[in-house]
N, C-alpha and C. Protein backbone atom coordinates (compact mmCIF):
# COMPACT_ATOMS: atom_id res chain seq x y z
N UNK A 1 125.23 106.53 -65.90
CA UNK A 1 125.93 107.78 -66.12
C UNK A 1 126.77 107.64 -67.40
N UNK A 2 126.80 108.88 -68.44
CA UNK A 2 127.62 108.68 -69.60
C UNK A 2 129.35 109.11 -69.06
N UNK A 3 129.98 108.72 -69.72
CA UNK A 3 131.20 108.96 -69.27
C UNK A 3 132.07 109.12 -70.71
N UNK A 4 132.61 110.28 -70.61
CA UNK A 4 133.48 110.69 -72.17
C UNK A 4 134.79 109.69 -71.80
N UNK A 5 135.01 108.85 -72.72
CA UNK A 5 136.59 108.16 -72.95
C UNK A 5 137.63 108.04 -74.03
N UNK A 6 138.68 108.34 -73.92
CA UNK A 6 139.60 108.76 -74.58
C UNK A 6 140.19 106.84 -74.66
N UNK A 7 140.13 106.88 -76.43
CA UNK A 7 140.28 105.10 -76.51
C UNK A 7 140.92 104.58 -76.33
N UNK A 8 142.39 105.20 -76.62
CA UNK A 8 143.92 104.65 -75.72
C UNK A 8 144.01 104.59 -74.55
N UNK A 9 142.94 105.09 -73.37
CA UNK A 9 142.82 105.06 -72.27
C UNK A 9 142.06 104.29 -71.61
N UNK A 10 141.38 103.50 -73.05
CA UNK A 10 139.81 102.81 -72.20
C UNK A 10 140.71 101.78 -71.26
N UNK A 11 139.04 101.69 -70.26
CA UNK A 11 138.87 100.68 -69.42
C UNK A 11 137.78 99.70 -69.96
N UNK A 12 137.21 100.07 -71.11
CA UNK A 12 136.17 99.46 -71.41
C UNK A 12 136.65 97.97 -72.26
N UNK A 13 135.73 96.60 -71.88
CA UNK A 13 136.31 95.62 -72.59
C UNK A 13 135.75 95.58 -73.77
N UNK A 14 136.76 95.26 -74.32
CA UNK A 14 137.15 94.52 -76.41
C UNK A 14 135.36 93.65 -75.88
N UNK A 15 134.54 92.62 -75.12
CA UNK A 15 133.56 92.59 -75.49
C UNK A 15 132.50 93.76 -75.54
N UNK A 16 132.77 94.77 -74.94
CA UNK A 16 131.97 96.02 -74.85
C UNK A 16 131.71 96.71 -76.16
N UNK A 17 133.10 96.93 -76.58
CA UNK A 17 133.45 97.42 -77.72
C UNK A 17 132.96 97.20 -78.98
N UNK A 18 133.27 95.87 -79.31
CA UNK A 18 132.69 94.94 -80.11
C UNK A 18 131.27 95.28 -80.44
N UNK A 19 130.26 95.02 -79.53
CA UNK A 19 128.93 95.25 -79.35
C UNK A 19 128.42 96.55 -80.20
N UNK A 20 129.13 97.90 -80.42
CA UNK A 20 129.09 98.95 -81.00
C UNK A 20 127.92 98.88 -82.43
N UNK A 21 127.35 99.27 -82.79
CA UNK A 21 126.65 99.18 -84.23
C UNK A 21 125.94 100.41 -84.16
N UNK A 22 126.09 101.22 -85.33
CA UNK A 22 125.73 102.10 -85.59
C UNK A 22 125.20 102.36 -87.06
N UNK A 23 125.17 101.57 -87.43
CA UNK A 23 124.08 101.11 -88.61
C UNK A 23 124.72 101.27 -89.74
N UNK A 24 125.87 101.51 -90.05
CA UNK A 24 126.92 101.58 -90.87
C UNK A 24 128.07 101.07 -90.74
N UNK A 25 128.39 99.66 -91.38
CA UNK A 25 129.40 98.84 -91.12
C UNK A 25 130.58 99.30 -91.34
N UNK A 26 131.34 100.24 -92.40
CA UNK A 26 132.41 100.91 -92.13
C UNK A 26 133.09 101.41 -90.92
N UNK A 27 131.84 102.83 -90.29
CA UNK A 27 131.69 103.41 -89.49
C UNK A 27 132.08 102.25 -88.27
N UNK A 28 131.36 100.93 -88.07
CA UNK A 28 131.11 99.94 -86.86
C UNK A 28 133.11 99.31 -87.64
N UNK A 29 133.64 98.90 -88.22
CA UNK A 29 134.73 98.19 -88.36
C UNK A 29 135.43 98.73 -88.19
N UNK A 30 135.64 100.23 -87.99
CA UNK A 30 136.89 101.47 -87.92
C UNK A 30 136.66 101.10 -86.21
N UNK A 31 135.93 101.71 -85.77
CA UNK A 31 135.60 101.50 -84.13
C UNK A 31 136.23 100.36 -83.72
N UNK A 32 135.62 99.41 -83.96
CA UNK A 32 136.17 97.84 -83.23
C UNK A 32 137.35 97.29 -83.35
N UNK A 33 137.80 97.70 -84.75
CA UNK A 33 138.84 97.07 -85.72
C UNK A 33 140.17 97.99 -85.59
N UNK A 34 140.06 98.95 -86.00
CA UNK A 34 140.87 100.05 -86.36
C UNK A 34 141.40 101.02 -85.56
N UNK A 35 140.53 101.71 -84.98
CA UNK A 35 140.52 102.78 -84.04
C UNK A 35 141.67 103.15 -82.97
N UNK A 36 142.03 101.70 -82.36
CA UNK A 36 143.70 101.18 -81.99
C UNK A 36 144.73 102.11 -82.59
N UNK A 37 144.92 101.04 -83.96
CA UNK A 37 145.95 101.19 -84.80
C UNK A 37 146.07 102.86 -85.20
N UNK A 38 144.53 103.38 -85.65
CA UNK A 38 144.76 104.70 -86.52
C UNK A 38 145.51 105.79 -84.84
N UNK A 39 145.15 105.30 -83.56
CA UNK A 39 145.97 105.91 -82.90
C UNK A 39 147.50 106.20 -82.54
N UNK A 40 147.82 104.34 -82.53
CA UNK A 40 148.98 104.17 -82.63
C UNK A 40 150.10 104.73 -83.70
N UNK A 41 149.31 104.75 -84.62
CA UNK A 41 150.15 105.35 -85.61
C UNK A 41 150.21 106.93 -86.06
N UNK A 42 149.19 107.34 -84.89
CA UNK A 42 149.35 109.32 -84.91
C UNK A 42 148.51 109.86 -85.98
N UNK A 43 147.45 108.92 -86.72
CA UNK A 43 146.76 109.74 -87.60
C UNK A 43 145.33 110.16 -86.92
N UNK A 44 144.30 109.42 -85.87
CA UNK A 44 143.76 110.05 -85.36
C UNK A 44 143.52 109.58 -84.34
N UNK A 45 143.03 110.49 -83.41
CA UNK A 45 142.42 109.84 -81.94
C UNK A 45 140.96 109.85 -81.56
N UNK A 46 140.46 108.52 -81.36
CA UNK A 46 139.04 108.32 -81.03
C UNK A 46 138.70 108.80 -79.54
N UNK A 47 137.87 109.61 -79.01
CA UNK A 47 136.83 109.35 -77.79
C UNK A 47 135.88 108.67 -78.44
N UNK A 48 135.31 108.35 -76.94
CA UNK A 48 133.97 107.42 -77.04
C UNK A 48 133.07 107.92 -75.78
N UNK A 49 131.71 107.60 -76.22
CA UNK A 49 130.73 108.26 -75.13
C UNK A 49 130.34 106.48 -74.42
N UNK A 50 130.32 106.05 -73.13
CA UNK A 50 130.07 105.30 -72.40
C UNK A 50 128.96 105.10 -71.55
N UNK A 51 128.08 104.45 -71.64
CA UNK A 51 126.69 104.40 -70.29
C UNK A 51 127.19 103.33 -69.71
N UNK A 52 127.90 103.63 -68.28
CA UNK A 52 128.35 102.57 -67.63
C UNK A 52 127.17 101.74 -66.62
N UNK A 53 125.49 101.84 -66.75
CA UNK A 53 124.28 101.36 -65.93
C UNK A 53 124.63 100.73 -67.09
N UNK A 54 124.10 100.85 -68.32
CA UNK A 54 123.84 99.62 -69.56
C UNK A 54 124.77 98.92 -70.22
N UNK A 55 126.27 99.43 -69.77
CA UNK A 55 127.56 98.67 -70.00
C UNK A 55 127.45 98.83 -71.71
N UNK A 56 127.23 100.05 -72.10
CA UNK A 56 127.09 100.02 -73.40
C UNK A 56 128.00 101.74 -74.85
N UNK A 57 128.84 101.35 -75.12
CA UNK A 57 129.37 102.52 -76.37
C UNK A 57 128.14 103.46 -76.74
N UNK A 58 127.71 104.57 -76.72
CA UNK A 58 126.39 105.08 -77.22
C UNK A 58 127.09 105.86 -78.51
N UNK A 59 128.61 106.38 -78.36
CA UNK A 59 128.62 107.04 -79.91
C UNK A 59 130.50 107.29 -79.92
N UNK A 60 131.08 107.41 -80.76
CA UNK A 60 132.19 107.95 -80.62
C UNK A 60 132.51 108.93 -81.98
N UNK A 61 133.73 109.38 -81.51
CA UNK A 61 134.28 110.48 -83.05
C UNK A 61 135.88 110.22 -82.88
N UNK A 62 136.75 110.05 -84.21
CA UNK A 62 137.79 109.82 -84.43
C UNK A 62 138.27 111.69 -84.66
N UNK A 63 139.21 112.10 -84.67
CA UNK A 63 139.51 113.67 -84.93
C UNK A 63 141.10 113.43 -85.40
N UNK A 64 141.31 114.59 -85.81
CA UNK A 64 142.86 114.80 -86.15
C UNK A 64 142.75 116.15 -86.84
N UNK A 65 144.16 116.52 -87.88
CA UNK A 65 144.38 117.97 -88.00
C UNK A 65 144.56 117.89 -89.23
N UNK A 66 144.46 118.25 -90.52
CA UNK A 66 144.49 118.33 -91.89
C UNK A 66 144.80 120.05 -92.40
N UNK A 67 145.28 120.01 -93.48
CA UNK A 67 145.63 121.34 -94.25
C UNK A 67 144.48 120.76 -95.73
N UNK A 68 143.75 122.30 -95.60
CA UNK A 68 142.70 122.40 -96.43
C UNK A 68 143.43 122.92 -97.74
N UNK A 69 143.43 122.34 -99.10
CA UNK A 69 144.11 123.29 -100.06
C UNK A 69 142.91 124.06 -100.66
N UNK A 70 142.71 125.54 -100.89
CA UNK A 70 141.86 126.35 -101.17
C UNK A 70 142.06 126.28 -102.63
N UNK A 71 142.63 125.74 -103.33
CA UNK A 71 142.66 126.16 -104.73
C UNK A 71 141.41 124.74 -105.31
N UNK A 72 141.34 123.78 -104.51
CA UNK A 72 140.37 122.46 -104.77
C UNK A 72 139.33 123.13 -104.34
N UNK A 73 138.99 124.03 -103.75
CA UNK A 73 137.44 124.42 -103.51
C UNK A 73 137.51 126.06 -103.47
N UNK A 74 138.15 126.38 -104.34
CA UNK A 74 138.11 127.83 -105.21
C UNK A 74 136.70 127.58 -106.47
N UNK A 75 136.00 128.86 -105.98
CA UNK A 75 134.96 128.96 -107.45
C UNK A 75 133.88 128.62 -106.69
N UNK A 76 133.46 127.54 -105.51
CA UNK A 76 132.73 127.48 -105.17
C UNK A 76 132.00 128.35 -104.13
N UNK A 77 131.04 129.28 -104.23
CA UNK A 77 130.65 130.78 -103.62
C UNK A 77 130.10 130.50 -102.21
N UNK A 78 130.13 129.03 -101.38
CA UNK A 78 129.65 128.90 -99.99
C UNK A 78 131.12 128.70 -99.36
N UNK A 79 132.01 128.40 -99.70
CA UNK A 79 133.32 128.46 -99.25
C UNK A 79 134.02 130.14 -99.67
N UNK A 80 134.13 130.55 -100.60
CA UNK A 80 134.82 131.45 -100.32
C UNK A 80 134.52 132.49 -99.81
N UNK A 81 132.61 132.73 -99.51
CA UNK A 81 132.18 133.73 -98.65
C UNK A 81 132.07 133.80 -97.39
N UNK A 82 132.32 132.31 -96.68
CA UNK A 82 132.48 132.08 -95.61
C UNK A 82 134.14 131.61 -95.10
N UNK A 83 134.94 131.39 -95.79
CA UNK A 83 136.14 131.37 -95.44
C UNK A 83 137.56 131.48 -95.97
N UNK A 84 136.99 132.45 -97.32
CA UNK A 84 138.10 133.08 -97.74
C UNK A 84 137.92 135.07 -97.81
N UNK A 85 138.87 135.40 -97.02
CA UNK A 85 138.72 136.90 -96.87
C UNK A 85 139.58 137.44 -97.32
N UNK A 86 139.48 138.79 -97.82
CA UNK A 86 140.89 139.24 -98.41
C UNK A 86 142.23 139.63 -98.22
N UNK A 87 142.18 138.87 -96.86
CA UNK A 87 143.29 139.09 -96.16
C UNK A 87 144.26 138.47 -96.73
N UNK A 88 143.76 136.90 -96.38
CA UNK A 88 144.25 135.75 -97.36
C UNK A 88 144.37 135.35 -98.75
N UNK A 89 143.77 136.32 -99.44
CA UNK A 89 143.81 136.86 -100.49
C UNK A 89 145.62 137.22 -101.26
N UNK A 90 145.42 138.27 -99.77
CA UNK A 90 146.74 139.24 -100.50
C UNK A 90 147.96 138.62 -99.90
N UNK A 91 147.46 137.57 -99.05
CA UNK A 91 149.23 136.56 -98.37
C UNK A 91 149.31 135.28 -99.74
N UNK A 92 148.15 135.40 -100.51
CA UNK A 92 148.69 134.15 -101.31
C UNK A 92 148.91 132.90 -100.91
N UNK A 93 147.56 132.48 -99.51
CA UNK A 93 147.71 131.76 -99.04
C UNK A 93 147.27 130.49 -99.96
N UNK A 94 147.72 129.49 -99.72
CA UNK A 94 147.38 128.45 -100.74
C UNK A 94 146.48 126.86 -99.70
N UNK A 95 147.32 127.11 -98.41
CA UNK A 95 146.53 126.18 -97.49
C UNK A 95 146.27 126.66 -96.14
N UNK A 96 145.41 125.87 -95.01
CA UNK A 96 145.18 126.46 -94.10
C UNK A 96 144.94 125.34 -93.15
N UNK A 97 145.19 125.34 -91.52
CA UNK A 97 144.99 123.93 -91.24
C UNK A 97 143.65 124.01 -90.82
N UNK A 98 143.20 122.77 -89.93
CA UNK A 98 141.55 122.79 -89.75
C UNK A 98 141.92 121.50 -88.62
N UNK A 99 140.77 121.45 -88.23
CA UNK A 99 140.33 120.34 -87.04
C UNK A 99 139.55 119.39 -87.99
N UNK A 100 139.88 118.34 -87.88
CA UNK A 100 139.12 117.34 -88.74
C UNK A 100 138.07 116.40 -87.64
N UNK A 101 137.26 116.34 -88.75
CA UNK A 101 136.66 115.04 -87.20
C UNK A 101 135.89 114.08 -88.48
N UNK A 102 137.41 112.89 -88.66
CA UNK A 102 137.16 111.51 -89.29
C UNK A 102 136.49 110.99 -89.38
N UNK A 103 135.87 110.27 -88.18
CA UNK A 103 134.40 109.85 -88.07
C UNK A 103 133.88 110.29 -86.93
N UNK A 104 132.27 109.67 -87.10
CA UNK A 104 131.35 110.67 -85.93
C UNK A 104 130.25 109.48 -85.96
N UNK A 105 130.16 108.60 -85.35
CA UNK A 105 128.82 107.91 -85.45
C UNK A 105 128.14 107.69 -83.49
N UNK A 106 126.96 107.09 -84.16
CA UNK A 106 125.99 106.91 -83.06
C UNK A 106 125.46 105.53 -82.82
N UNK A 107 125.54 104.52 -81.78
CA UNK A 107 124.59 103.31 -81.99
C UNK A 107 123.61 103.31 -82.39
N UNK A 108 122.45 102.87 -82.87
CA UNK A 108 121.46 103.03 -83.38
C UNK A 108 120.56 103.02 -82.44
N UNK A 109 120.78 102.19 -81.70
CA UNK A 109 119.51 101.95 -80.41
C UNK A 109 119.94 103.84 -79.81
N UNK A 110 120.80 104.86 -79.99
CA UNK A 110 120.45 106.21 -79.16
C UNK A 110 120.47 107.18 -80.48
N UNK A 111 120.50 106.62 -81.75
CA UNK A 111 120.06 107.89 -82.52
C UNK A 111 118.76 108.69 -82.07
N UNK A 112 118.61 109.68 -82.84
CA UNK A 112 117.10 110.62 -83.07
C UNK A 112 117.15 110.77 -81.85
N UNK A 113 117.96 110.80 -80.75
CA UNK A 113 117.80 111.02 -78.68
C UNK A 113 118.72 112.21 -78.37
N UNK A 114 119.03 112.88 -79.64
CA UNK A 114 119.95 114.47 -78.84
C UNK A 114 121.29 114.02 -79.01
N UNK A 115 121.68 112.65 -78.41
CA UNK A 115 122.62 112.40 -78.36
C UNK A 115 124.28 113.02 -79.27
N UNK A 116 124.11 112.14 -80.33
CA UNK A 116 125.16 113.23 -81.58
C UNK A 116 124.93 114.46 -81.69
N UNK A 117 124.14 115.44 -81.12
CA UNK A 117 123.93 116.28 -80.80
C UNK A 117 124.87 117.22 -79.68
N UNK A 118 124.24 116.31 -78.81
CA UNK A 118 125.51 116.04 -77.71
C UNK A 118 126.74 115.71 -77.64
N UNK A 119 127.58 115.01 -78.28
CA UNK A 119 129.03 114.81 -78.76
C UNK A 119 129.19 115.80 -79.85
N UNK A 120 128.32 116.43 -80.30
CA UNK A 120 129.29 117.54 -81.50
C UNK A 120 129.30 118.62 -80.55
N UNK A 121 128.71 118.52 -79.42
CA UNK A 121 128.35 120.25 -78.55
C UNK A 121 129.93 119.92 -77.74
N UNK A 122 130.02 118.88 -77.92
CA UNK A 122 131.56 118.26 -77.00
C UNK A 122 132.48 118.59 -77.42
N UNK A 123 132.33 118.35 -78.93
CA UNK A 123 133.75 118.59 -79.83
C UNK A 123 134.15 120.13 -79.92
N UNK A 124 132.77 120.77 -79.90
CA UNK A 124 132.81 122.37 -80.29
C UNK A 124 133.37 122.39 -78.76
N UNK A 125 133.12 122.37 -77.75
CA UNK A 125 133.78 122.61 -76.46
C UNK A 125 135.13 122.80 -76.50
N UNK A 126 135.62 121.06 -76.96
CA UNK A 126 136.98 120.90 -76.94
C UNK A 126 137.83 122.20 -77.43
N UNK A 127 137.33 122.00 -79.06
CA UNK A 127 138.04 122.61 -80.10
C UNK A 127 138.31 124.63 -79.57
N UNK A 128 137.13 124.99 -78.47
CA UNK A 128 137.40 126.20 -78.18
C UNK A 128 138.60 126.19 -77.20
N UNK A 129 138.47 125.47 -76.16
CA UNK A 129 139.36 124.70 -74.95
C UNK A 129 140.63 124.96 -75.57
N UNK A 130 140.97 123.86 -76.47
CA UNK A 130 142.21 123.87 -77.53
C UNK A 130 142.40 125.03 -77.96
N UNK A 131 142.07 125.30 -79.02
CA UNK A 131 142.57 127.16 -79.47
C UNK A 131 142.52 127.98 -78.06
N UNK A 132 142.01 127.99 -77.18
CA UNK A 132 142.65 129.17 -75.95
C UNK A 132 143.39 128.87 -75.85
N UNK A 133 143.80 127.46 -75.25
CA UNK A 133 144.92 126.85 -74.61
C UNK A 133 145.82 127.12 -75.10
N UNK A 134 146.32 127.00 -76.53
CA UNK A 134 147.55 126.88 -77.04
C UNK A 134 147.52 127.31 -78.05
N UNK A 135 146.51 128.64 -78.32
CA UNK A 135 146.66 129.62 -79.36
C UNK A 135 147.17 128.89 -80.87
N UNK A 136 146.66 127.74 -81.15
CA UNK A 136 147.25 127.23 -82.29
C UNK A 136 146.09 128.36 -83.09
N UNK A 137 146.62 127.88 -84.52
CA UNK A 137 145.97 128.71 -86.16
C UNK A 137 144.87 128.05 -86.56
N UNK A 138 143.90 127.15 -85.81
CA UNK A 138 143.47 126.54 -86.47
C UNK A 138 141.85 127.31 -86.10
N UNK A 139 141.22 127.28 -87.16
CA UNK A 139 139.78 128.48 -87.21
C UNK A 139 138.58 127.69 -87.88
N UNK A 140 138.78 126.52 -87.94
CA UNK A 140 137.84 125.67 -88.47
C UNK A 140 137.69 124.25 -87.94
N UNK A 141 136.46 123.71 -88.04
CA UNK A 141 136.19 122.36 -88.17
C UNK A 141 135.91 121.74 -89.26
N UNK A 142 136.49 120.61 -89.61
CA UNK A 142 136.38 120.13 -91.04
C UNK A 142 135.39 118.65 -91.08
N UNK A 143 135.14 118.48 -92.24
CA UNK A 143 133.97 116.85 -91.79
C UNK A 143 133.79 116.78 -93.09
N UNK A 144 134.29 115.54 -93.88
CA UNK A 144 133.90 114.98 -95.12
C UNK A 144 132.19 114.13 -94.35
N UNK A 145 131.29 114.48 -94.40
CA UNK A 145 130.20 113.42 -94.36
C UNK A 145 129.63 113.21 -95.44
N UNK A 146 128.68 111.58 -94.94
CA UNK A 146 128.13 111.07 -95.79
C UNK A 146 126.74 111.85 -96.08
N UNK A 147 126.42 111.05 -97.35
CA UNK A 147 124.94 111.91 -97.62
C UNK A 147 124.20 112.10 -96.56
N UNK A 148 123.82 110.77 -95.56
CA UNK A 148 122.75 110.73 -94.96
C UNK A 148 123.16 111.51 -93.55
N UNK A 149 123.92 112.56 -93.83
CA UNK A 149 124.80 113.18 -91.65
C UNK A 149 124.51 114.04 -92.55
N UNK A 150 124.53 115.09 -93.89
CA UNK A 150 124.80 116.60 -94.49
C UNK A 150 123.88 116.90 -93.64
N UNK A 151 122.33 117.04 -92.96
CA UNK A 151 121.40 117.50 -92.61
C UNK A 151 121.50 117.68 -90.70
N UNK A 152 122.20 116.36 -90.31
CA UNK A 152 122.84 116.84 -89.35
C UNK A 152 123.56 117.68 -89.07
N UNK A 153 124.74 117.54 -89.77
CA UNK A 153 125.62 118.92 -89.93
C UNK A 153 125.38 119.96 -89.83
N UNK A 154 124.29 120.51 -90.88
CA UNK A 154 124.00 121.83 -91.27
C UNK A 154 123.06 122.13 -90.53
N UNK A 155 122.48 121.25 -89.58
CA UNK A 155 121.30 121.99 -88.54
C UNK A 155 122.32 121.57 -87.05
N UNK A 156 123.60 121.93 -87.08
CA UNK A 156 124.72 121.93 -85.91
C UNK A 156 125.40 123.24 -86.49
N UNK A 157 125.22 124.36 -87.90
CA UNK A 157 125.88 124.99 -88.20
C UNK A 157 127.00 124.94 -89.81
N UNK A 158 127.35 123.59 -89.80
CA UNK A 158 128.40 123.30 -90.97
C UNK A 158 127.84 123.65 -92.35
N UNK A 159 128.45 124.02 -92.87
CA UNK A 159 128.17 124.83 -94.61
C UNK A 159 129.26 123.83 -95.16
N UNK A 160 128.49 123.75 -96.42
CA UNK A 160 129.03 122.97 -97.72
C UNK A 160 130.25 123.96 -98.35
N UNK A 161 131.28 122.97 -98.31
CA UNK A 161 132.17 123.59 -98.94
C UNK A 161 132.10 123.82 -100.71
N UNK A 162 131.30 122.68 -101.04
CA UNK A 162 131.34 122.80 -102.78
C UNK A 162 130.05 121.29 -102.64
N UNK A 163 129.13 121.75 -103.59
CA UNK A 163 128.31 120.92 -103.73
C UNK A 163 128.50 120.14 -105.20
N UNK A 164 127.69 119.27 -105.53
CA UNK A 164 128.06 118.32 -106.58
C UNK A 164 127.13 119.14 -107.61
N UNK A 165 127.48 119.52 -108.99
CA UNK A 165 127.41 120.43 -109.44
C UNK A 165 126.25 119.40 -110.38
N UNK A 166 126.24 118.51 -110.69
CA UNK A 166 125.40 117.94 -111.82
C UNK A 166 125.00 116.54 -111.16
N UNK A 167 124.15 117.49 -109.41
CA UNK A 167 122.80 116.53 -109.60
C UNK A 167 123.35 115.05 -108.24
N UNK A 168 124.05 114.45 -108.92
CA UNK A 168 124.27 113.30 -108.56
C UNK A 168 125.12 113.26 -106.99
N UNK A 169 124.41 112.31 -106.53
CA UNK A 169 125.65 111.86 -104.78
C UNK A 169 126.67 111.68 -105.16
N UNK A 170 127.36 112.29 -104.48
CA UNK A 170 128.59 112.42 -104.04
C UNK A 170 129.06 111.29 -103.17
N UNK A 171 130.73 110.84 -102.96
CA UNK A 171 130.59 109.60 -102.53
C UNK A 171 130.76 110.06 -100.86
N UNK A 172 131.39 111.60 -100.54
CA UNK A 172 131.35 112.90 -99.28
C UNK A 172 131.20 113.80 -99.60
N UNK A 173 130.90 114.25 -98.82
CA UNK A 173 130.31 116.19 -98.93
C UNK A 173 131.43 117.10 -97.67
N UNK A 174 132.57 117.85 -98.56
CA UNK A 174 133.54 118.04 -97.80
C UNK A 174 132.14 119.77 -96.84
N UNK A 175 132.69 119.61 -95.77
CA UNK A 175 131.56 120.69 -94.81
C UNK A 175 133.02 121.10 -93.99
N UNK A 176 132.26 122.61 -93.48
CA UNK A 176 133.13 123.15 -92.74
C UNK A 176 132.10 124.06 -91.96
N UNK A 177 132.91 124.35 -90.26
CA UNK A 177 132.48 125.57 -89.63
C UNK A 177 133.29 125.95 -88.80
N UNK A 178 133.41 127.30 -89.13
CA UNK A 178 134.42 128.43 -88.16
C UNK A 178 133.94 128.33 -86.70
N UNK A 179 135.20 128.89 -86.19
CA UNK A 179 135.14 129.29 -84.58
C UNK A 179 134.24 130.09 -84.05
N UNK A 180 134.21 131.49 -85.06
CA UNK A 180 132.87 132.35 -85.03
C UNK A 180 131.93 131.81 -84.39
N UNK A 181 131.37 130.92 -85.71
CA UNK A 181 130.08 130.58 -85.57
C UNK A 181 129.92 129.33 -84.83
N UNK A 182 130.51 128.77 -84.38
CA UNK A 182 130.74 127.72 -83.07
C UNK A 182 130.46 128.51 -81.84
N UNK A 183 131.14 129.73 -81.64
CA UNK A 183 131.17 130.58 -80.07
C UNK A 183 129.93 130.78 -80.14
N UNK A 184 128.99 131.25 -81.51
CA UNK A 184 127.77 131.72 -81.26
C UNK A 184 126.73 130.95 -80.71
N UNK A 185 127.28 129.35 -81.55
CA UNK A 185 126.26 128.25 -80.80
C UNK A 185 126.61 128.20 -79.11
N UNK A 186 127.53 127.94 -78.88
CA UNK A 186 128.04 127.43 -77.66
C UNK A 186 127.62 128.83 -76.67
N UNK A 187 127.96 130.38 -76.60
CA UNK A 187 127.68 131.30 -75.74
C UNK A 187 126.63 132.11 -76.36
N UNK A 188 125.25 131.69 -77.31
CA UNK A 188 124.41 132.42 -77.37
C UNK A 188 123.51 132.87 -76.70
């Protein structure tokens, strides 16, 4: 059975943990290494997805809350047709907050299986959960990903905020998607 865990809460052991690989050693050293600390210190909080038959991590996502400045991704026409309106226009808004989600990886042994599929259908859950709950301002999900997740993303919904204009990778691809179009996935 998978079991969603909140990492300051695990029961799961530091050898469990450890074991994690997701085919990107950053991604695998934040998890094992880090993930603790970046809690302890209030910048983000990890869940983790658990198969407690195979005693095994299948994926986790780090999240937190960021202010987007619109004037760094002004000019670019997939951001401001999708999330600048003229409302905000005429308040002279200059920032806006967002749901961030830090990292997002998968073990490798359950990629290409639905799975991350499955933890972003989680996050979109949450993130609706949250805004009812407590009516905060926040109308977006935010995700710097790497080259090789943009295709994930964008077949979960997320639009490029500003693409790399001459050609070349980028070292992230800042992506975003509204609440809108989250409700549509989630109650279509």
């Amino acid at each position: 059975m998978i079991k969603k865990i909140f990492y300051n809460s695990s029961i799961v052991s530091n050898r469990i943990i450890r074991q994690f690989n997701c085919g990107n050693p950053r991604l695998n050293i934040f998890f094992i290494d880090e993930a603790a600390e970046s809690e302890r210190c209030g910048i983000g909080n990890t869940t983790f997805f658990y198969d407690d038959v195979d005693e095994r991590v299948i994926g986790y996502f780090t999240v937190s809350f960021r202010r987007i400045n619109i004037k760094e991704y002004s000019g670019y026409p997939s951001f401001e047709r999708v999330f600048i309106n003229d409302f905000i226009n005429t308040l002279k808004v200059e920032q806006f907050p967002v749901f961030e989600i830090m990292r997002f990886a998968v073990d490798v042994d359950y990629q290409n299986k639905n799975v991350g599929t499955s933890m972003m259908l989680e996050i979109y859950k949450d993130i609706m959960d949250f805004r009812l709950k407590y009516n905060l301002p926040v109308n977006n999900i935010f995700i710097e990903s790497l080259y090789d997740a943009t295709e994930f993303y964008v077949n979960l919904g997320f639009e490029f905020m500003k693409n790399s204009d001459n050609q070349e990778m980028l070292e992230s691809y800042p992506m975003m998607i509204n609440l809108e179009k989250i409700s549509s996935i989630l109650y279509a």
